[in-house]
PDB file of N, CA and C in Angstrom:
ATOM      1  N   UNK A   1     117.951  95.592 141.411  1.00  0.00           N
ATOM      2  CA  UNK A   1     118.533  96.498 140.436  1.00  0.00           C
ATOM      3  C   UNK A   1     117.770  96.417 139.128  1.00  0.00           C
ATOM      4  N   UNK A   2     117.023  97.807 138.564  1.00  0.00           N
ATOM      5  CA  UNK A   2     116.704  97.498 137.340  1.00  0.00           C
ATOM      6  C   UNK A   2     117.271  97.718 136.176  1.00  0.00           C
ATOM      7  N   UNK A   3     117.251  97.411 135.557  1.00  0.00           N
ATOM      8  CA  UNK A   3     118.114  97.759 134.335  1.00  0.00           C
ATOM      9  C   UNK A   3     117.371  98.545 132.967  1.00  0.00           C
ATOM     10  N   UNK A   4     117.722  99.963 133.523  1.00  0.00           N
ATOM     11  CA  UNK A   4     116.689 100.829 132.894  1.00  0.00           C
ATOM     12  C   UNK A   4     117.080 101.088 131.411  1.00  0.00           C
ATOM     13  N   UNK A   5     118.329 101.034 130.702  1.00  0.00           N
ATOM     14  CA  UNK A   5     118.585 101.866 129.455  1.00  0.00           C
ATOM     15  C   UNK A   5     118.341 100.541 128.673  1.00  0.00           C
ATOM     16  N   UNK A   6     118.417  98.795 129.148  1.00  0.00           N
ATOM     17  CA  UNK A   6     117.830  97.950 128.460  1.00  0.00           C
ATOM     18  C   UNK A   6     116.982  97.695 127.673  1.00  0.00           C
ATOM     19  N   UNK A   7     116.956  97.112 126.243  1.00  0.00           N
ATOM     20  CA  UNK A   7     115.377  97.190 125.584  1.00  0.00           C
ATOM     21  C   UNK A   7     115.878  95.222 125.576  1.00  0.00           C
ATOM     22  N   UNK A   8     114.239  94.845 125.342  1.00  0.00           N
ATOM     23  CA  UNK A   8     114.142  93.988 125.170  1.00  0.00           C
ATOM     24  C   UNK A   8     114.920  93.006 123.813  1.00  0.00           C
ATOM     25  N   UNK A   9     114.868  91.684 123.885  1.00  0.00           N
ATOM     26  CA  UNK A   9     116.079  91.574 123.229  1.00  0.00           C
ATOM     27  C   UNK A   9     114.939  91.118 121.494  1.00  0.00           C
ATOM     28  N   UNK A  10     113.729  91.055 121.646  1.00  0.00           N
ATOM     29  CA  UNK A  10     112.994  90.978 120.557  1.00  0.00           C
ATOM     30  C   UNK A  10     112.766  92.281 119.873  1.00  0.00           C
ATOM     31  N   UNK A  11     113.301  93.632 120.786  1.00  0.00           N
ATOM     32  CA  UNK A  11     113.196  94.664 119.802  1.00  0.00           C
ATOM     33  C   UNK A  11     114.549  95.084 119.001  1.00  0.00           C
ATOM     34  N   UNK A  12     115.582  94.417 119.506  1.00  0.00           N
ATOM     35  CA  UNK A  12     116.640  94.679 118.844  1.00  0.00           C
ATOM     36  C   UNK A  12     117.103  93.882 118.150  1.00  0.00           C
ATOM     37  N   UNK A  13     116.310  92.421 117.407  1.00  0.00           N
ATOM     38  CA  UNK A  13     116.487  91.856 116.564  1.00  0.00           C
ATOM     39  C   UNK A  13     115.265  92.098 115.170  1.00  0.00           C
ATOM     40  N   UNK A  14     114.311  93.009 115.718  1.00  0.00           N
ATOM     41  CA  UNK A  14     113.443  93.527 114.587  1.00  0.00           C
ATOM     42  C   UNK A  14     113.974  94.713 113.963  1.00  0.00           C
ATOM     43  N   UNK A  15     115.553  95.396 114.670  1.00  0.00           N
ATOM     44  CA  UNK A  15     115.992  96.609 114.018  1.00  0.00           C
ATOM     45  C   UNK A  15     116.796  96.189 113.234  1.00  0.00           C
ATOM     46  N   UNK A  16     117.282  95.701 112.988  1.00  0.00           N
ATOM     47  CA  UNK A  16     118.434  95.182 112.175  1.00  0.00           C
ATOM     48  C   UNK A  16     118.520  95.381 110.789  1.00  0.00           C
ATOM     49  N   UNK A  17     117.750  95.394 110.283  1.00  0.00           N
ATOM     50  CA  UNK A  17     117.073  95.698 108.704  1.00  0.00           C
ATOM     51  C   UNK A  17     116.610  97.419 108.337  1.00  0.00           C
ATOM     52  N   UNK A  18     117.107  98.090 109.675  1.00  0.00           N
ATOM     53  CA  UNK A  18     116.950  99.598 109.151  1.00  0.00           C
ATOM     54  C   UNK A  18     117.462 100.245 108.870  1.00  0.00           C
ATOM     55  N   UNK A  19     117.603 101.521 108.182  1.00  0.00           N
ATOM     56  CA  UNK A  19     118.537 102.330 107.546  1.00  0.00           C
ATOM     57  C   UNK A  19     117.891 103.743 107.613  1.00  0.00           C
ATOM     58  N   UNK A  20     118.724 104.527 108.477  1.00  0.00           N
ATOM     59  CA  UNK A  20     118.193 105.381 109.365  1.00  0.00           C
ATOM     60  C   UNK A  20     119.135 107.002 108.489  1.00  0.00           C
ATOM     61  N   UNK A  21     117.801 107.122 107.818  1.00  0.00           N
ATOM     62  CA  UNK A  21     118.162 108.476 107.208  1.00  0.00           C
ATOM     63  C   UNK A  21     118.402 110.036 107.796  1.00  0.00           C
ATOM     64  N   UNK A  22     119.698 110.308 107.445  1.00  0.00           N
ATOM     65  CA  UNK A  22     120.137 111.571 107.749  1.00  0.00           C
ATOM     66  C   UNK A  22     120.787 112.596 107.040  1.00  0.00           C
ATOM     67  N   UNK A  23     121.845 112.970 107.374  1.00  0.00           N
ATOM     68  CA  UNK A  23     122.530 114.167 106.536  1.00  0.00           C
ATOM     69  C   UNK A  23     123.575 113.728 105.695  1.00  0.00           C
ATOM     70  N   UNK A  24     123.718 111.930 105.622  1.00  0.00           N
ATOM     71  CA  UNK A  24     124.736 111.695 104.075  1.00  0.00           C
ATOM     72  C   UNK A  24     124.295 111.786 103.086  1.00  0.00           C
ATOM     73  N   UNK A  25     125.357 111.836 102.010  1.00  0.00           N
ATOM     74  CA  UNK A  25     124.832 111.717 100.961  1.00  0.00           C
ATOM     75  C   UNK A  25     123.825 110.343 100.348  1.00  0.00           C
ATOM     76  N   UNK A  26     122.745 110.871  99.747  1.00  0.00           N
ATOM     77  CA  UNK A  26     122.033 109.681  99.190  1.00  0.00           C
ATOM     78  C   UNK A  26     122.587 108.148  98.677  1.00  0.00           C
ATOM     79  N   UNK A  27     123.360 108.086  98.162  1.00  0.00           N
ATOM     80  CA  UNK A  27     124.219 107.202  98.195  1.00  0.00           C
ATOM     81  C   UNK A  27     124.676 106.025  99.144  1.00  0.00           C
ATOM     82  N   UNK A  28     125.067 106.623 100.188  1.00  0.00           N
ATOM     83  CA  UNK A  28     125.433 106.129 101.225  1.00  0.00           C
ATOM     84  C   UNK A  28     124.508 105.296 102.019  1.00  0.00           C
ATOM     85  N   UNK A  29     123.270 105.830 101.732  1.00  0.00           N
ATOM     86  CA  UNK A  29     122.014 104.946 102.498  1.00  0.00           C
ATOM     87  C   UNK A  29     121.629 104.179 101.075  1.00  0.00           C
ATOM     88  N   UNK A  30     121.501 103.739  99.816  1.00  0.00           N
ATOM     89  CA  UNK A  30     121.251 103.150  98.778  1.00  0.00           C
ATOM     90  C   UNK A  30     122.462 101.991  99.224  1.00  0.00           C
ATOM     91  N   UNK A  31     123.793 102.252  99.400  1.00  0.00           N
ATOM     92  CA  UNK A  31     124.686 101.515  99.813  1.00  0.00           C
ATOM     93  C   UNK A  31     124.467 100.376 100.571  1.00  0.00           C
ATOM     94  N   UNK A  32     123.659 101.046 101.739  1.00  0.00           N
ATOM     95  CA  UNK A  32     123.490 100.103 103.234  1.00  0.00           C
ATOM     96  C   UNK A  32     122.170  99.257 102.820  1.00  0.00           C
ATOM     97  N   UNK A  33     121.510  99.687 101.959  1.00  0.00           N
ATOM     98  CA  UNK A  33     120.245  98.664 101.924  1.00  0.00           C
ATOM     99  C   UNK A  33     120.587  97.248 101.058  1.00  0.00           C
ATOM    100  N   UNK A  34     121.819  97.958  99.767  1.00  0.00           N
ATOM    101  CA  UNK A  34     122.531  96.773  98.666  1.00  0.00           C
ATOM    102  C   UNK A  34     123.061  95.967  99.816  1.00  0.00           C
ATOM    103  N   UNK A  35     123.523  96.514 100.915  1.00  0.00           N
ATOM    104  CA  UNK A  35     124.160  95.584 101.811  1.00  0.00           C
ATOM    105  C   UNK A  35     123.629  94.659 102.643  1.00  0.00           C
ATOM    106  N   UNK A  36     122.647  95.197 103.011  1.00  0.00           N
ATOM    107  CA  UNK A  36     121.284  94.829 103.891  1.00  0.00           C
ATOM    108  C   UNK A  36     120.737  93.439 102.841  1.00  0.00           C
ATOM    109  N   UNK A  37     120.636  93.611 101.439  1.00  0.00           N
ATOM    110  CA  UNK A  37     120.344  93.083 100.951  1.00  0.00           C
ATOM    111  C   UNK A  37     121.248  91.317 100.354  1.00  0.00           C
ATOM    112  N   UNK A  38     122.211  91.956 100.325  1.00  0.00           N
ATOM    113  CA  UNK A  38     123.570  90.608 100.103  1.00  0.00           C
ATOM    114  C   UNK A  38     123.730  90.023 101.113  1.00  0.00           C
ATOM    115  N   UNK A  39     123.237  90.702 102.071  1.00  0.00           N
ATOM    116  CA  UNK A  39     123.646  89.557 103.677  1.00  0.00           C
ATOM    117  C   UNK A  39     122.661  88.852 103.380  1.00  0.00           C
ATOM    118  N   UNK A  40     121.409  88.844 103.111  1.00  0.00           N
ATOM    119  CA  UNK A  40     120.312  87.980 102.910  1.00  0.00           C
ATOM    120  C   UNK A  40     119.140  88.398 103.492  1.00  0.00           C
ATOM    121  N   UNK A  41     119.107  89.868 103.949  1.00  0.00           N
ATOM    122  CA  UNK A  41     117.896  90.009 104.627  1.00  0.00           C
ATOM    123  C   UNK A  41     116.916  90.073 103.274  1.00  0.00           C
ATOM    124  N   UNK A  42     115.920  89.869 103.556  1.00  0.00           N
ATOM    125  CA  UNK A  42     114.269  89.787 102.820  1.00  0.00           C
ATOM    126  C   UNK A  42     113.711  91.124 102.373  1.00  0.00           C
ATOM    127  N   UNK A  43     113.852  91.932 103.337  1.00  0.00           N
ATOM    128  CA  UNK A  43     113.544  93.288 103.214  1.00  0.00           C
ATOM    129  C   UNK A  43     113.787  94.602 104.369  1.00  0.00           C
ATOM    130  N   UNK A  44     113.770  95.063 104.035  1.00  0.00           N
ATOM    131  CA  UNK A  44     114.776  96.598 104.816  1.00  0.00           C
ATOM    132  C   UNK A  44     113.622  97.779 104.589  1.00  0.00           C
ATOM    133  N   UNK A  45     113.792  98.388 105.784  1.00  0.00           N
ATOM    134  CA  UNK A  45     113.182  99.276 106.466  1.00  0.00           C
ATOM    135  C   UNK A  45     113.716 100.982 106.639  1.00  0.00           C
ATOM    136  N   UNK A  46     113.625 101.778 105.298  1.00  0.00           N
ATOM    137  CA  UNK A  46     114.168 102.948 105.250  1.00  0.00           C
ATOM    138  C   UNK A  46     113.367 103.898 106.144  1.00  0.00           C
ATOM    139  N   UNK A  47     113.981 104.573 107.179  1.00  0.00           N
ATOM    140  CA  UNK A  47     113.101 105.380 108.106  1.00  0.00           C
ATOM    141  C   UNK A  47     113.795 107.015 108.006  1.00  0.00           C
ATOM    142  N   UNK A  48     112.719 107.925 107.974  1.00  0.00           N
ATOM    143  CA  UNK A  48     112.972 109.451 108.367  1.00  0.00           C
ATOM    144  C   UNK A  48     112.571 110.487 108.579  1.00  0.00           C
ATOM    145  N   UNK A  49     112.874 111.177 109.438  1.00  0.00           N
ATOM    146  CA  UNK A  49     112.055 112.450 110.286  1.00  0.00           C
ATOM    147  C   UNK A  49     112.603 113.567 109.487  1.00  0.00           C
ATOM    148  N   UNK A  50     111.487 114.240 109.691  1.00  0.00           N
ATOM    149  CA  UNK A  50     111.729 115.425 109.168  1.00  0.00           C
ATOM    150  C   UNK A  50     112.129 116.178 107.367  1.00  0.00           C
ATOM    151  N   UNK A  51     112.837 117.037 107.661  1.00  0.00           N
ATOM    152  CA  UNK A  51     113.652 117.522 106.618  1.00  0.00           C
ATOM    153  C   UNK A  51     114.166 116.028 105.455  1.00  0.00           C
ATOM    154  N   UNK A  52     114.998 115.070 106.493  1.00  0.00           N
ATOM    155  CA  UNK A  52     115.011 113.824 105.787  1.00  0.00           C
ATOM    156  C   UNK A  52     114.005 112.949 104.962  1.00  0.00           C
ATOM    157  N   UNK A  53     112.726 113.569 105.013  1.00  0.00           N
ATOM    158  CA  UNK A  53     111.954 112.721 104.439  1.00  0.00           C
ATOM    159  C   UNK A  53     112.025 112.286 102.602  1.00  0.00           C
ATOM    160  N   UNK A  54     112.447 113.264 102.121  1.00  0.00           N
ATOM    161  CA  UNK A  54     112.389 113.554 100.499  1.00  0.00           C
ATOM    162  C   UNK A  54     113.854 112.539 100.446  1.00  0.00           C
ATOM    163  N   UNK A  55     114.299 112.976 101.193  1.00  0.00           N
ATOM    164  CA  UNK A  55     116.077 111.802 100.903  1.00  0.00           C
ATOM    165  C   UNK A  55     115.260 110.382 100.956  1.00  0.00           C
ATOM    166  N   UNK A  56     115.102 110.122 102.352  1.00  0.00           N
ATOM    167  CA  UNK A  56     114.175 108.201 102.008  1.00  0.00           C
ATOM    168  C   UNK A  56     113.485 108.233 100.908  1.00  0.00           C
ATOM    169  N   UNK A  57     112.739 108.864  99.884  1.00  0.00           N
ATOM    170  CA  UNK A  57     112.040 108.595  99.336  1.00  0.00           C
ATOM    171  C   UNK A  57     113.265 108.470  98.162  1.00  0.00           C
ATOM    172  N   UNK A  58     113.978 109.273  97.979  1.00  0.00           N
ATOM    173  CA  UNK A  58     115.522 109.359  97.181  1.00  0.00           C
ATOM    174  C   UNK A  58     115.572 108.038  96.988  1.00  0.00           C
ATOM    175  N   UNK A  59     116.142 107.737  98.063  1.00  0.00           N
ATOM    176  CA  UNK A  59     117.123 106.694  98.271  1.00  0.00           C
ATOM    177  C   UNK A  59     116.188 105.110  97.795  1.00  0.00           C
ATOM    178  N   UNK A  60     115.102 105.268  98.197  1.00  0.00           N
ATOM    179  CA  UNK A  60     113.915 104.147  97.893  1.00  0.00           C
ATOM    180  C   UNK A  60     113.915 104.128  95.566  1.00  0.00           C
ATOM    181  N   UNK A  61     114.037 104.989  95.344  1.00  0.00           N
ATOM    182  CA  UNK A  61     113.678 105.445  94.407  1.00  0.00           C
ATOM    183  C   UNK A  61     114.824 105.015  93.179  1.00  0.00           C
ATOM    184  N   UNK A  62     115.854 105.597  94.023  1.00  0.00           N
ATOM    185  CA  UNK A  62     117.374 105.151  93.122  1.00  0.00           C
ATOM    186  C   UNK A  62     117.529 103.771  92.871  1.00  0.00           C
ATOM    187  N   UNK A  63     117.429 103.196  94.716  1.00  0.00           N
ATOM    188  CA  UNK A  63     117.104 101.801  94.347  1.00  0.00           C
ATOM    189  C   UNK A  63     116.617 101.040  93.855  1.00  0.00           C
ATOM    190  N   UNK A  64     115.386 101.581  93.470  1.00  0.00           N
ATOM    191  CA  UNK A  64     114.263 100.399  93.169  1.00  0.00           C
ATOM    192  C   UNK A  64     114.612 100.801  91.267  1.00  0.00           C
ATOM    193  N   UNK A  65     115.187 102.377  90.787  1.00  0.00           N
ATOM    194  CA  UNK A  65     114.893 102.224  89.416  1.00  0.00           C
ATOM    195  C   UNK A  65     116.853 101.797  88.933  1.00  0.00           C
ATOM    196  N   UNK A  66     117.989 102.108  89.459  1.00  0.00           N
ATOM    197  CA  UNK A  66     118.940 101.709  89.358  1.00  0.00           C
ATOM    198  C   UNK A  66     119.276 100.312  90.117  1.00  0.00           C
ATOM    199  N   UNK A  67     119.046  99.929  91.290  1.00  0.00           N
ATOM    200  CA  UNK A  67     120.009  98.753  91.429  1.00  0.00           C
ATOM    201  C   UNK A  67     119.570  97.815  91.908  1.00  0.00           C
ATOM    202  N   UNK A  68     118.146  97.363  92.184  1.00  0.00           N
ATOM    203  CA  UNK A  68     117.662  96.476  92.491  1.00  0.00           C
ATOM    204  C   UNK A  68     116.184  96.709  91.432  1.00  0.00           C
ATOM    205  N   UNK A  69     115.890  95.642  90.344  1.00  0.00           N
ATOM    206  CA  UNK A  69     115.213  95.899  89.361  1.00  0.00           C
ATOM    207  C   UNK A  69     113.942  95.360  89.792  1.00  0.00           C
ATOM    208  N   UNK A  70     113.800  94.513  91.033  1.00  0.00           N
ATOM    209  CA  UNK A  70     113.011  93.756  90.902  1.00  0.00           C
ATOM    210  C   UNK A  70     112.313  93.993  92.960  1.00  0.00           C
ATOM    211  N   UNK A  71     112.663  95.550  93.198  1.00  0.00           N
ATOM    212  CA  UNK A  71     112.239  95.587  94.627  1.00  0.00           C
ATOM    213  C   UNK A  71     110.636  96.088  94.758  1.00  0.00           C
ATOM    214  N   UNK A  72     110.340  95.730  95.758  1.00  0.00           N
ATOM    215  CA  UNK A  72     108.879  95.706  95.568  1.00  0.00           C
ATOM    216  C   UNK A  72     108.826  96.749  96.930  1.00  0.00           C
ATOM    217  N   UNK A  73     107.814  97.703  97.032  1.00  0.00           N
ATOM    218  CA  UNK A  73     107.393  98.403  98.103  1.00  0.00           C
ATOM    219  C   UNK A  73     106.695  98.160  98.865  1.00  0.00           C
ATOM    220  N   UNK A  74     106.760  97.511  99.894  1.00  0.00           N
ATOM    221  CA  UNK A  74     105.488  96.782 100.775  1.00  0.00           C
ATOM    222  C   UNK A  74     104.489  97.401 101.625  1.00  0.00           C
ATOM    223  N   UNK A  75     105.228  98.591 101.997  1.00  0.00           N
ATOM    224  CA  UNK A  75     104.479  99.313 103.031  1.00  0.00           C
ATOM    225  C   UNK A  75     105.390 100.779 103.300  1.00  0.00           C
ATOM    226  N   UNK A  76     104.257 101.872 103.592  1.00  0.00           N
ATOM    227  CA  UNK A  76     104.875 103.294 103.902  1.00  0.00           C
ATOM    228  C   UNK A  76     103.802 103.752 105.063  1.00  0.00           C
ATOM    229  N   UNK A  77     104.339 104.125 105.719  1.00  0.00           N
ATOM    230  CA  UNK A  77     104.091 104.245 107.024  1.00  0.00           C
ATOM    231  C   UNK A  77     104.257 106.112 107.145  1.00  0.00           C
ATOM    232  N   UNK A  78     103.128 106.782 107.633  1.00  0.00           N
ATOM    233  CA  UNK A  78     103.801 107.829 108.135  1.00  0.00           C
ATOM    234  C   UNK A  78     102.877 108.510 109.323  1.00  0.00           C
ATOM    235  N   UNK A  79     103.484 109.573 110.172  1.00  0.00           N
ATOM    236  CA  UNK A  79     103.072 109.769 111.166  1.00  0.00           C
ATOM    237  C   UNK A  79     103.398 111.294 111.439  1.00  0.00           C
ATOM    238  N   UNK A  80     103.349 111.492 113.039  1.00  0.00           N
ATOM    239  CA  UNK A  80     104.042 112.575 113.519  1.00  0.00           C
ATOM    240  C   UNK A  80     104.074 112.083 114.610  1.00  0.00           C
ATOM    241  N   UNK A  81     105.685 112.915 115.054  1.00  0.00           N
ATOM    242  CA  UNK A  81     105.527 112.722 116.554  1.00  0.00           C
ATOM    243  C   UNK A  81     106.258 114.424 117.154  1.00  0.00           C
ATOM    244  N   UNK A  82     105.977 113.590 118.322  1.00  0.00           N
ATOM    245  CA  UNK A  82     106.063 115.403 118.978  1.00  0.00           C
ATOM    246  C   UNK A  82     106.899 115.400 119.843  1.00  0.00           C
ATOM    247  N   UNK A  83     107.846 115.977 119.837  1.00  0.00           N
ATOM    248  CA  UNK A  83     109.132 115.821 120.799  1.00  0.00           C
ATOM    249  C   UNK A  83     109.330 116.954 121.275  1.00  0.00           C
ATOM    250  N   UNK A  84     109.956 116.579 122.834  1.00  0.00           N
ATOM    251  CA  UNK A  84     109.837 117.803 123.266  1.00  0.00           C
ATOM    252  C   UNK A  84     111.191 118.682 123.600  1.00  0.00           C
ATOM    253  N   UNK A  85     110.980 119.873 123.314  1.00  0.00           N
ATOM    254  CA  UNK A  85     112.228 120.618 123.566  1.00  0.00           C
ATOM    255  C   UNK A  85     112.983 120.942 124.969  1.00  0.00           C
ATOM    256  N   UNK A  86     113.717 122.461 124.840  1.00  0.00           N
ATOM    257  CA  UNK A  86     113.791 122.398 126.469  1.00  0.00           C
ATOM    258  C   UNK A  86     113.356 123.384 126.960  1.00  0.00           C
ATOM    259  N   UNK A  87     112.605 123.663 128.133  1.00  0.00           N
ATOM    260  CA  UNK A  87     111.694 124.140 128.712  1.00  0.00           C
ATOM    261  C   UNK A  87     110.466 123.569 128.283  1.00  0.00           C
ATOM    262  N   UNK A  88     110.156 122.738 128.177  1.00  0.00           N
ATOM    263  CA  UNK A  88     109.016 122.254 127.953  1.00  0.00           C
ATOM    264  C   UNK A  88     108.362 122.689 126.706  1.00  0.00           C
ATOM    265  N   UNK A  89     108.801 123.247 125.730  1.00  0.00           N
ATOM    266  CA  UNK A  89     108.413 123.353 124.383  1.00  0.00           C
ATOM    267  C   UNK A  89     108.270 121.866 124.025  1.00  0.00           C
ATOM    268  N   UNK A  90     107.019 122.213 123.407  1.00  0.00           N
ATOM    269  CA  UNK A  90     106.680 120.811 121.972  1.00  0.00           C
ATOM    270  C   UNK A  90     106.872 121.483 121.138  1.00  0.00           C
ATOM    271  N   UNK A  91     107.373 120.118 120.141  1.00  0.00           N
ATOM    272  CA  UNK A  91     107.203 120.417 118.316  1.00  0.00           C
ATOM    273  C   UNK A  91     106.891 118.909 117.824  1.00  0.00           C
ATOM    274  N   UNK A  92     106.031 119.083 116.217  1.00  0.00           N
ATOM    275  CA  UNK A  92     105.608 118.162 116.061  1.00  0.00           C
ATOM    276  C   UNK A  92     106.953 118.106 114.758  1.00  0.00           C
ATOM    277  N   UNK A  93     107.137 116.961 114.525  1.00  0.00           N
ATOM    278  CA  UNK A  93     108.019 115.993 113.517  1.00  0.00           C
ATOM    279  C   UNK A  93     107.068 115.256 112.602  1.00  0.00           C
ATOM    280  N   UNK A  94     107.223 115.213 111.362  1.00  0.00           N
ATOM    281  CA  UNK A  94     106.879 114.067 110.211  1.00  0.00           C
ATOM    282  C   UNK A  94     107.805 112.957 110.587  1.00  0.00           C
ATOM    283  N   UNK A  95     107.216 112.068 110.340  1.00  0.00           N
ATOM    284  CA  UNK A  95     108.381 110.279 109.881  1.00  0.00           C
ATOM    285  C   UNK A  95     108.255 109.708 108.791  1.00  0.00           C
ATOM    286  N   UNK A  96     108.633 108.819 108.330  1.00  0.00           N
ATOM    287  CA  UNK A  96     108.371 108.250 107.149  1.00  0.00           C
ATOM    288  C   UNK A  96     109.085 107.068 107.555  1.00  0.00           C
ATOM    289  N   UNK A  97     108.380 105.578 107.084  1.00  0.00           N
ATOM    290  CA  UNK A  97     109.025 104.471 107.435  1.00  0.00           C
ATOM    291  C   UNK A  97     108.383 103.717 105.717  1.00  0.00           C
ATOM    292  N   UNK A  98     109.660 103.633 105.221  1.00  0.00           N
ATOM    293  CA  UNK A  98     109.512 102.692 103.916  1.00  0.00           C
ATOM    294  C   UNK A  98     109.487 101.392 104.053  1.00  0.00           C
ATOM    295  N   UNK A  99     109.185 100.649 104.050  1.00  0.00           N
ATOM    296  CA  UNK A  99     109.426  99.488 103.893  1.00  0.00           C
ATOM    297  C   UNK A  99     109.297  98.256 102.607  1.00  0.00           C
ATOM    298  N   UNK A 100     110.821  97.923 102.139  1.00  0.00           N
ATOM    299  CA  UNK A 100     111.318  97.306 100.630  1.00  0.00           C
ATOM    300  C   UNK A 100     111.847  96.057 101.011  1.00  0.00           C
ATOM    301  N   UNK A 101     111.142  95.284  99.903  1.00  0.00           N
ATOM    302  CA  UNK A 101     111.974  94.117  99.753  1.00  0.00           C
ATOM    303  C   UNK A 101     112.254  93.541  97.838  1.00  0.00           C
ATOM    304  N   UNK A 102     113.035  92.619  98.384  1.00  0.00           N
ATOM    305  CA  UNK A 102     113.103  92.354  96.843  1.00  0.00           C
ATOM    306  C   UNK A 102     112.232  90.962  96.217  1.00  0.00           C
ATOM    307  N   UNK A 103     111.013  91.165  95.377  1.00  0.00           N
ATOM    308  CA  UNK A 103     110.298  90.699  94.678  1.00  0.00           C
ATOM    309  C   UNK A 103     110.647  89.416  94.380  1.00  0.00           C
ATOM    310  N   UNK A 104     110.287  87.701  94.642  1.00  0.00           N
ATOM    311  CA  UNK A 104     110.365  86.648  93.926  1.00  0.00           C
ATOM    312  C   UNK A 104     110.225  86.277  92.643  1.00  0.00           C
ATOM    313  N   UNK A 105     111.303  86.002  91.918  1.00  0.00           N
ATOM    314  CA  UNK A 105     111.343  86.081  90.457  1.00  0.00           C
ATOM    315  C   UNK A 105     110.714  84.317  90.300  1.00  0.00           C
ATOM    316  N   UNK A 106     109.589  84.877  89.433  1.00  0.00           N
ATOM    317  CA  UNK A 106     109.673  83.704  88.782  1.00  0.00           C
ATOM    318  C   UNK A 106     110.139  83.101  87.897  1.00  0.00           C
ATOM    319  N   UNK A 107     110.212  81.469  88.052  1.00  0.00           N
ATOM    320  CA  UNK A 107     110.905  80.768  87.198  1.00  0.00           C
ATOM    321  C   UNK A 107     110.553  80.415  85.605  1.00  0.00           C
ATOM    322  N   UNK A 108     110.674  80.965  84.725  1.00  0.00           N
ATOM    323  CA  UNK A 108     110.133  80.744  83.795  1.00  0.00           C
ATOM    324  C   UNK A 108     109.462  79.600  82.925  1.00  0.00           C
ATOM    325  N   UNK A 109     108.635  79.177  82.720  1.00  0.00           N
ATOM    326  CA  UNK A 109     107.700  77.798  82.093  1.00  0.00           C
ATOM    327  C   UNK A 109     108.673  77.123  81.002  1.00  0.00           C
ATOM    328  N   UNK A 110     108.584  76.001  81.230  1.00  0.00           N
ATOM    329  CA  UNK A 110     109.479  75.245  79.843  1.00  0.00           C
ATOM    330  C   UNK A 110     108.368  74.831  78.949  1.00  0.00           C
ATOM    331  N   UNK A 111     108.532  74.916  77.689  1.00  0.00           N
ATOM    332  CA  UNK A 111     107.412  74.069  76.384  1.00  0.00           C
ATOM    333  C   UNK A 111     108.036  72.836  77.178  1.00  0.00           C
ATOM    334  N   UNK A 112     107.084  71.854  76.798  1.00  0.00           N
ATOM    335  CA  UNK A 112     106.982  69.974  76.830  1.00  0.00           C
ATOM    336  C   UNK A 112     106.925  69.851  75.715  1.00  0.00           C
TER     337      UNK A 112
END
């Protein structure tokens, strides 16, 4: 018996840190990353196709100038992919994969 709809269990501990942009309000994904962030993850992974793309960049943006002062942008990723419709139509898709974390503050020097 195979077990086809299974993913491996190392790819579903590298998702955990994503925040998968869609049709809420901006907010709502700024929300999940503050959250993403208080649990203790390191850094979070804003991803989005399409039409969504200008929202991730939103949402990256709010964050980094309202509520996290000190997030750093590590990497932006973008692509296309091509998915297919029905009857065998293709279309191609934009993505966008942000990837933020929050910056190590340094400790400030004491005079001797």
């Amino acid at each position: 018996m195979s077990n086809k709809g299974a993913e491996p269990e190392e790819e579903h501990t590298q998702t955990e840190n994503v925040v998968l942009i869609g049709k809420k309000p901006v907010m709502n994904y700024v929300t999940a990353c503050i959250t993403f962030f208080n649990t203790g993850e390191k850094q979070v992974v804003v991803k989005a196709r399409g039409r969504a793309i200008s929202k991730a960049v939103d949402t990256v943006e709010l964050l980094r100038r309202a509520f996290v002062k000190n997030l750093d942008i590590h990497k932006i990723d973008i692509d296309t992919e091509e998915l297919f419709k029905f009857e065998g139509q293709k279309s191609n898709v934009s993505t966008i994969e942000i990837t933020v974390a929050k910056a190590k503050t340094e400790q400030p020097k004491e005079d001797n």
